[in-house]
N, C-alpha and C. Protein backbone atom coordinates (compact mmCIF):
# COMPACT_ATOMS: atom_id res chain seq x y z
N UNK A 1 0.84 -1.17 0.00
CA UNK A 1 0.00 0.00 0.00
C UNK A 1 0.89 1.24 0.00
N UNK A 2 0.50 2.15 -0.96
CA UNK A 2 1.04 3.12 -1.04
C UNK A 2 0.96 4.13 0.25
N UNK A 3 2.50 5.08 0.81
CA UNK A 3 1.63 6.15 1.92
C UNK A 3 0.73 7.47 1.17
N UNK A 4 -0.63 7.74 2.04
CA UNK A 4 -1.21 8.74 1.56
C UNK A 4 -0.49 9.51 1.48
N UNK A 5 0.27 10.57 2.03
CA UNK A 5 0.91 12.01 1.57
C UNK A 5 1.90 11.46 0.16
N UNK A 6 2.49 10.63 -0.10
CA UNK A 6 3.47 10.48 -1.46
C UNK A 6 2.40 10.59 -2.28
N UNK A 7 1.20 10.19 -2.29
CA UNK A 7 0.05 10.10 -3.29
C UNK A 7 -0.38 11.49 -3.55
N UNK A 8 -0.47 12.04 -2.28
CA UNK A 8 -0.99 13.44 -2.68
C UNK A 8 0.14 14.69 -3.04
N UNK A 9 1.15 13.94 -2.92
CA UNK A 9 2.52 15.08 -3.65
C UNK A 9 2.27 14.59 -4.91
N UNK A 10 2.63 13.29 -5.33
CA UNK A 10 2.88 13.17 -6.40
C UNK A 10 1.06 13.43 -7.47
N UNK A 11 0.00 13.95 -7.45
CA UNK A 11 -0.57 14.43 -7.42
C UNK A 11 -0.64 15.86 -8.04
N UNK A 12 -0.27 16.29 -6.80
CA UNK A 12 0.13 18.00 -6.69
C UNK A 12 1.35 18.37 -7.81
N UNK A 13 2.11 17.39 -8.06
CA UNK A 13 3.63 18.00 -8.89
C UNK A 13 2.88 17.91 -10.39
N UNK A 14 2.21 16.70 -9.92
CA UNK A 14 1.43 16.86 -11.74
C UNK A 14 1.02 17.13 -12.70
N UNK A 15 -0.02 18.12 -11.57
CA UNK A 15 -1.06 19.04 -11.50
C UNK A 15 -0.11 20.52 -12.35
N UNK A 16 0.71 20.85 -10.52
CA UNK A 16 1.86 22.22 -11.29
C UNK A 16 2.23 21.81 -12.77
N UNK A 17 2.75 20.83 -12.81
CA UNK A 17 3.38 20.84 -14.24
C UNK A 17 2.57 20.95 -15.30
N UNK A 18 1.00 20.11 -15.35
CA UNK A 18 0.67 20.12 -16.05
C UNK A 18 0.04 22.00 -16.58
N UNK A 19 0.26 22.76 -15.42
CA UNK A 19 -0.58 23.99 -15.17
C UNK A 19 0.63 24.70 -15.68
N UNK A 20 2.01 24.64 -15.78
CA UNK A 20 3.08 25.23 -16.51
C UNK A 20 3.13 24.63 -17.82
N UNK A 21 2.48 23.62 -18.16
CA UNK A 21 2.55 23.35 -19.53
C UNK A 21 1.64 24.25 -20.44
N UNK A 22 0.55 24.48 -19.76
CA UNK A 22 -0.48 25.03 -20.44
C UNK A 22 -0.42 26.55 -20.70
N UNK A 23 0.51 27.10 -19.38
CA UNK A 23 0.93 28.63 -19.95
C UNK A 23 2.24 28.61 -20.44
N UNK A 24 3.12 27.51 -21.07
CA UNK A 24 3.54 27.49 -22.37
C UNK A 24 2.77 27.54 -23.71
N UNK A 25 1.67 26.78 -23.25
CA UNK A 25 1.33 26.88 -24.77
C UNK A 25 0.36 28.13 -25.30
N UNK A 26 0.24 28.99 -23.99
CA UNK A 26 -0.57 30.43 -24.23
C UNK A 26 0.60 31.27 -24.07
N UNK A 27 1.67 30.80 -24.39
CA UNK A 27 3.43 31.90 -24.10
C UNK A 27 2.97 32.98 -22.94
N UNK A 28 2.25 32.21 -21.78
CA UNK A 28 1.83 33.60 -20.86
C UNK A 28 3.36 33.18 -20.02
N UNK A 29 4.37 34.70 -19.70
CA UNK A 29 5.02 34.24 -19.05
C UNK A 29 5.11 34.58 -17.83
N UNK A 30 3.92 35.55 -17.18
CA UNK A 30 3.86 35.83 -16.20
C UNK A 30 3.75 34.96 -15.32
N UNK A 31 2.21 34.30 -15.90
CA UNK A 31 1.69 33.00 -15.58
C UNK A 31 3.19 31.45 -14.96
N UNK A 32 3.85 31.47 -15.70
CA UNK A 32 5.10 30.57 -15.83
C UNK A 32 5.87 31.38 -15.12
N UNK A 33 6.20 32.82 -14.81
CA UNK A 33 7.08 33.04 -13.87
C UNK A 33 6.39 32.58 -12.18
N UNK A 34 4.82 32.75 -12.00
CA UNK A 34 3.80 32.92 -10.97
C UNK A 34 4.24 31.18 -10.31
N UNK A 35 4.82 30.42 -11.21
CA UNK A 35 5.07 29.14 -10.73
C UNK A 35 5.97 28.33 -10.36
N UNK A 36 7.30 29.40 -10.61
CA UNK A 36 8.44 28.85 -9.97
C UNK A 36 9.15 29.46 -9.26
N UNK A 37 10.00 28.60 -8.45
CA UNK A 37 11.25 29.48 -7.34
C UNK A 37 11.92 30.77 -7.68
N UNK A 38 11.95 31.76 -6.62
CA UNK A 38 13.01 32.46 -7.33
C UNK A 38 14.52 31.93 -7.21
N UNK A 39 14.75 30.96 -7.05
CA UNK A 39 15.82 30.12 -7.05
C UNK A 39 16.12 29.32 -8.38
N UNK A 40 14.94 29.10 -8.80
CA UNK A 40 14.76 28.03 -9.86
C UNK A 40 16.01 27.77 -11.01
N UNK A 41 16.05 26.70 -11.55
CA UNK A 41 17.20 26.38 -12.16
C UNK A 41 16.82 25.93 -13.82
N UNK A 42 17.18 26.35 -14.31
CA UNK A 42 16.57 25.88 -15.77
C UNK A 42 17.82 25.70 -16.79
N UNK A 43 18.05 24.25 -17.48
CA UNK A 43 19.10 24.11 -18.04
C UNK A 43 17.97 23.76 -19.73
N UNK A 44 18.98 24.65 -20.80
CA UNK A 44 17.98 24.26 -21.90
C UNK A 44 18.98 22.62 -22.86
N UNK A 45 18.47 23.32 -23.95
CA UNK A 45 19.02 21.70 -25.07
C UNK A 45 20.05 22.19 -25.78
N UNK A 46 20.76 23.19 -26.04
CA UNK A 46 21.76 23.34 -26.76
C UNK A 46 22.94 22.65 -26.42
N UNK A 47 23.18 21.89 -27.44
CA UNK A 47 24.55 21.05 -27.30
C UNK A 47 25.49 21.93 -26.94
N UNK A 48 26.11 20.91 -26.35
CA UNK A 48 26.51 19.85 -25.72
C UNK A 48 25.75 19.37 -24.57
N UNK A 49 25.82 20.31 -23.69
CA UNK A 49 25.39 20.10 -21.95
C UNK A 49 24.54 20.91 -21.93
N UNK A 50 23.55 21.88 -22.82
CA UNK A 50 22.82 23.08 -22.28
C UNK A 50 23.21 24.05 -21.75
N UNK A 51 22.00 24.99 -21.21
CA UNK A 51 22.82 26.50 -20.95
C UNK A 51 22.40 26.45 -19.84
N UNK A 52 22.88 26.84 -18.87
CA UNK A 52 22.18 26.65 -17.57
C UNK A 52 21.85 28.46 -17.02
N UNK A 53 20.64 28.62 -16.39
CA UNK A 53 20.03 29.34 -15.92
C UNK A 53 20.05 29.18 -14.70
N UNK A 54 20.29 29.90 -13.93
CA UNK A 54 20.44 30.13 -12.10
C UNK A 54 19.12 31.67 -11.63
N UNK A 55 18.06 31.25 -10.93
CA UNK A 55 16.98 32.52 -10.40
C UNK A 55 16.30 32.79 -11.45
N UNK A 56 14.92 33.52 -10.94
CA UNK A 56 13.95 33.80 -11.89
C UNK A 56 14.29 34.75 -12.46
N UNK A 57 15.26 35.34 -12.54
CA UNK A 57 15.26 36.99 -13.71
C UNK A 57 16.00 36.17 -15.13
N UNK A 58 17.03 35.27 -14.59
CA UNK A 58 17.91 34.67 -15.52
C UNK A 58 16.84 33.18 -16.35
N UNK A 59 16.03 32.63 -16.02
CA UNK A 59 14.89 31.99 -16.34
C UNK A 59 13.95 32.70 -17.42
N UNK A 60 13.76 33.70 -16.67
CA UNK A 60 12.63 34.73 -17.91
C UNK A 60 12.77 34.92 -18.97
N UNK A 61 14.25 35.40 -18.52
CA UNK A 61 15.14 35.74 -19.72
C UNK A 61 15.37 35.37 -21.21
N UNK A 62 15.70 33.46 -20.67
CA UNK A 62 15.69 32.62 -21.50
C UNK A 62 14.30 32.06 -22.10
N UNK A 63 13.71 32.61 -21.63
CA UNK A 63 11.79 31.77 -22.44
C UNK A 63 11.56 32.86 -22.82
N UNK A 64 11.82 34.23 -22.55
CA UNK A 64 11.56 35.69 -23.46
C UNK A 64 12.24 35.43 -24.45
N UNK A 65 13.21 35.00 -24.58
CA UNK A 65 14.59 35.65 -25.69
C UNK A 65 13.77 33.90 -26.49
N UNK A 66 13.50 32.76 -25.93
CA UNK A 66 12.79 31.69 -26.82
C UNK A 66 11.62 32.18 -27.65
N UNK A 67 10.81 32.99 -26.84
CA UNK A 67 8.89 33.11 -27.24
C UNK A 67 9.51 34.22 -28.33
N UNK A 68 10.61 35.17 -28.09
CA UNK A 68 10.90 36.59 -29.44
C UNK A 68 11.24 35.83 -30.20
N UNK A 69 12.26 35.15 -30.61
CA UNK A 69 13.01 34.64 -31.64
C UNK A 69 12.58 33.28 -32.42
N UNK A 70 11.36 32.53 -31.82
CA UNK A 70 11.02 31.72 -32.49
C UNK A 70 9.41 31.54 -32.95
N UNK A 71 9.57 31.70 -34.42
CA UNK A 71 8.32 31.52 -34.88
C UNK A 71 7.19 30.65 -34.56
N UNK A 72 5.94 31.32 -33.86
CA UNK A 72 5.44 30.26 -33.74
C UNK A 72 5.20 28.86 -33.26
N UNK A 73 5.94 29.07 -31.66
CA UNK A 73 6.41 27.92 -30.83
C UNK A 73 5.31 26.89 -30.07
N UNK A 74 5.34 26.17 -30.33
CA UNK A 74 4.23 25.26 -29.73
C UNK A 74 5.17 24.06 -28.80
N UNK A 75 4.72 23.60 -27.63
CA UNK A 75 5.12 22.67 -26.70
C UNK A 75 3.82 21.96 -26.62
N UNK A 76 4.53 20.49 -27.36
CA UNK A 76 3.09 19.50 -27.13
C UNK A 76 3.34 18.46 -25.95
N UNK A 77 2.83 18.23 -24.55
CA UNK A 77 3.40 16.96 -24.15
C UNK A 77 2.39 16.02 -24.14
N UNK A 78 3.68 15.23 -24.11
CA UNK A 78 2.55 13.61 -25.09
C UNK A 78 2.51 12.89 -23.76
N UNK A 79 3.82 12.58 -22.81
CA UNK A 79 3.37 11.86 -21.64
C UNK A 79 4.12 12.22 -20.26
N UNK A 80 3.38 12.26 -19.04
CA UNK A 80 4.16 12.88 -17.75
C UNK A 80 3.45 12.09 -16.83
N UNK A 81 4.72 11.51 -15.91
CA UNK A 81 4.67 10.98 -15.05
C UNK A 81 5.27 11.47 -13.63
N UNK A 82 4.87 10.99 -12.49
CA UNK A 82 5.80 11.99 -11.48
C UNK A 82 5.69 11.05 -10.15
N UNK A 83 6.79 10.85 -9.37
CA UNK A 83 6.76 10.59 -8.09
C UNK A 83 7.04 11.95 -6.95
N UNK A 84 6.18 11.77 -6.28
CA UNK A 84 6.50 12.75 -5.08
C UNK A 84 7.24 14.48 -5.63
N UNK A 85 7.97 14.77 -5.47
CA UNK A 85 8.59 15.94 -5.85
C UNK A 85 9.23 16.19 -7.45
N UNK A 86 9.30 14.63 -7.87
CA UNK A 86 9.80 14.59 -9.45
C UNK A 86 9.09 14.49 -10.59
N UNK A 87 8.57 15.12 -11.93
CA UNK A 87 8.07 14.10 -12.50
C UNK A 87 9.00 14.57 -13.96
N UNK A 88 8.84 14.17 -14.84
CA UNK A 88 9.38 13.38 -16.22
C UNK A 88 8.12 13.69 -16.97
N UNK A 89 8.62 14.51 -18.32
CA UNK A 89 7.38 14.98 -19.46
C UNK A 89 8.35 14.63 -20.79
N UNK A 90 7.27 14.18 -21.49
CA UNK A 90 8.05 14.01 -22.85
C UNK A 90 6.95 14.56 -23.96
N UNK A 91 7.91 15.23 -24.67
CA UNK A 91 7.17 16.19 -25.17
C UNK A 91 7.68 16.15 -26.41
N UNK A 92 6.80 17.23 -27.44
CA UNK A 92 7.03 17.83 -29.34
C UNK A 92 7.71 19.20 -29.09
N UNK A 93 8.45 19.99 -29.50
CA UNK A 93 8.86 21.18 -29.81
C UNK A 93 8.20 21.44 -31.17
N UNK A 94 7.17 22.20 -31.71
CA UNK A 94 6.84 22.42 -33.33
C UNK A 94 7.17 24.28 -33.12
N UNK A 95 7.83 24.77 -34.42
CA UNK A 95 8.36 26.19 -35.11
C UNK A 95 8.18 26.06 -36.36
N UNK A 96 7.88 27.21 -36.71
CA UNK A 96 8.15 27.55 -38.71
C UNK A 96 9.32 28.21 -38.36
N UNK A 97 10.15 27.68 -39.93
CA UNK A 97 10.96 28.04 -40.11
C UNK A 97 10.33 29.71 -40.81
N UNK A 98 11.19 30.36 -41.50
CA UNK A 98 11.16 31.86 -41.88
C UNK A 98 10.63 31.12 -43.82
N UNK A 99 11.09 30.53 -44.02
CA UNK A 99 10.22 29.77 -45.22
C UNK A 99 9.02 29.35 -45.35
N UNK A 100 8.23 28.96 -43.79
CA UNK A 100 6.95 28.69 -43.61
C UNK A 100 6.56 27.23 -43.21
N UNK A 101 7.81 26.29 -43.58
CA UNK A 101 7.97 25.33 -43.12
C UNK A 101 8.17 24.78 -42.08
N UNK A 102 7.33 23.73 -41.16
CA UNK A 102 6.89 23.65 -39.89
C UNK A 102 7.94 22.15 -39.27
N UNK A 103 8.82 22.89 -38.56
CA UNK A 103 9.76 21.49 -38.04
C UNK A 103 9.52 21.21 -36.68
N UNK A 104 9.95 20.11 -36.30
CA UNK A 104 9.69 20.00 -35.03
C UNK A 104 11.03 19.04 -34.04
N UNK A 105 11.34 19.07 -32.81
CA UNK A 105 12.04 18.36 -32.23
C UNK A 105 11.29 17.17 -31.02
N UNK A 106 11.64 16.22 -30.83
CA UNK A 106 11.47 15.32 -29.65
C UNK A 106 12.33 15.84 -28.42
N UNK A 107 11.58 15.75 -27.37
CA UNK A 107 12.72 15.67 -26.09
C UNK A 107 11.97 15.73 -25.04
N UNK A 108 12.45 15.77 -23.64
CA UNK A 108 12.20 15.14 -22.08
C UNK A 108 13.15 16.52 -21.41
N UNK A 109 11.86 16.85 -20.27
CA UNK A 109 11.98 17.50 -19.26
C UNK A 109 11.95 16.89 -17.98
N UNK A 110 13.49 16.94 -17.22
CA UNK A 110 12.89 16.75 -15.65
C UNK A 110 12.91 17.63 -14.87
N UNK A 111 12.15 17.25 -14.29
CA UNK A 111 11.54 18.76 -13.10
C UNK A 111 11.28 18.29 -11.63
N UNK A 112 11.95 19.18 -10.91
CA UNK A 112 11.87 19.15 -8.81
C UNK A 112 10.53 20.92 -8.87
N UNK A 113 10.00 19.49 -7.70
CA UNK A 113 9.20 20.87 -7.46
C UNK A 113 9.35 20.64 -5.89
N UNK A 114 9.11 22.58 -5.54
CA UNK A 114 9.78 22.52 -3.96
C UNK A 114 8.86 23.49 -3.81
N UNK A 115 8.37 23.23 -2.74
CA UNK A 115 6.50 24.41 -2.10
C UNK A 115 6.06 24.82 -2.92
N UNK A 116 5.16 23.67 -3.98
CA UNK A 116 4.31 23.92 -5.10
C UNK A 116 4.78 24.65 -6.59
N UNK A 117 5.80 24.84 -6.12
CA UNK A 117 6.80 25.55 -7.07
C UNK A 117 7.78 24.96 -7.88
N UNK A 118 8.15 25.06 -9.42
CA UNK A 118 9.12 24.77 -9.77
C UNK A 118 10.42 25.24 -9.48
N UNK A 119 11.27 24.47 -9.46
CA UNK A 119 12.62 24.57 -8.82
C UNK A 119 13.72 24.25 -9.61
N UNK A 120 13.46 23.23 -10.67
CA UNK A 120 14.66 22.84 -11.23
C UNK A 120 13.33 22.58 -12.48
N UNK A 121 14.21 22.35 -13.68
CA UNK A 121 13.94 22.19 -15.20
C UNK A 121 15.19 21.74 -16.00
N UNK A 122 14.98 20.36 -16.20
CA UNK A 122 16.15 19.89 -17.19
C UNK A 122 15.86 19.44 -18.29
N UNK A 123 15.84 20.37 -19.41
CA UNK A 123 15.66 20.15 -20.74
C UNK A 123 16.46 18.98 -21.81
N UNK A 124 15.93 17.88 -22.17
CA UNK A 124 16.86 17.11 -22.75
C UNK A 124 16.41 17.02 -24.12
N UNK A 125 16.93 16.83 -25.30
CA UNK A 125 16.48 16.63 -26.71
C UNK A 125 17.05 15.73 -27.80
N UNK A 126 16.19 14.59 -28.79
CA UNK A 126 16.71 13.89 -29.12
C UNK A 126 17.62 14.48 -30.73
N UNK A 127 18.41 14.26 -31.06
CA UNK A 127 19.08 14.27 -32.17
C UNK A 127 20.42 15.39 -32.09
């Protein structure tokens, strides 16, 4: 038997995530700042190792300077799972290119959430 409180974290992290997914896909970033640490840690996909982000001003930063510069950004996630404070999303990246042509990437986010809040974000991507 599972303990009740792990049930109701892992629950709750779900929930947040799934509630930061959704003001990705309305690029609200207030909304997405309203949900994480000001500690928060956000590493993106640029090869090699990503860029790593340290606090919410340096976070913003990087999903402002994403939502300006890319056409038309959509985040689809296809599946998320979570224990207690962790969960795991795997997701679509879709953009037009400046030709009009619509590409897209595969990849996996893991995420700590700490007092309802996101805390950490580790962006991973296939190819």
């Amino acid at each position: 038997m599972k303990p009740q409180g792990h049930d109701m974290q892992t629950q709750s992290t779900l929930a947040l995530i799934e509630r930061v997914d959704a003001a990705f896909s309305r690029r609200d970033l207030d909304a997405i700042m309203a949900m994480i640490t000001d500690d928060c840690v956000f590493e993106n996909t640029s090869p090699p190792d990503g860029t790593r982000y340290e606090g919410a001003t340096a976070v913003r930063a990087a999903w402002e300077e994403l939502f300006r510069t890319t056409r038309n950004p959509v985040f689809a996630s296809e599946e998320a799972f979570a224990c207690g404070d962790r969960c795991v999303t795997r997701w679509v990246f879709f953009w037009d290119n400046p030709d009009g042509t619509r590409r897209h990437v595969r990849g996996v986010d893991v995420w700590r959430v700490r007092d309802g809040k996101v805390a950490e974000l580790l962006a991973y991507v296939k190819g």
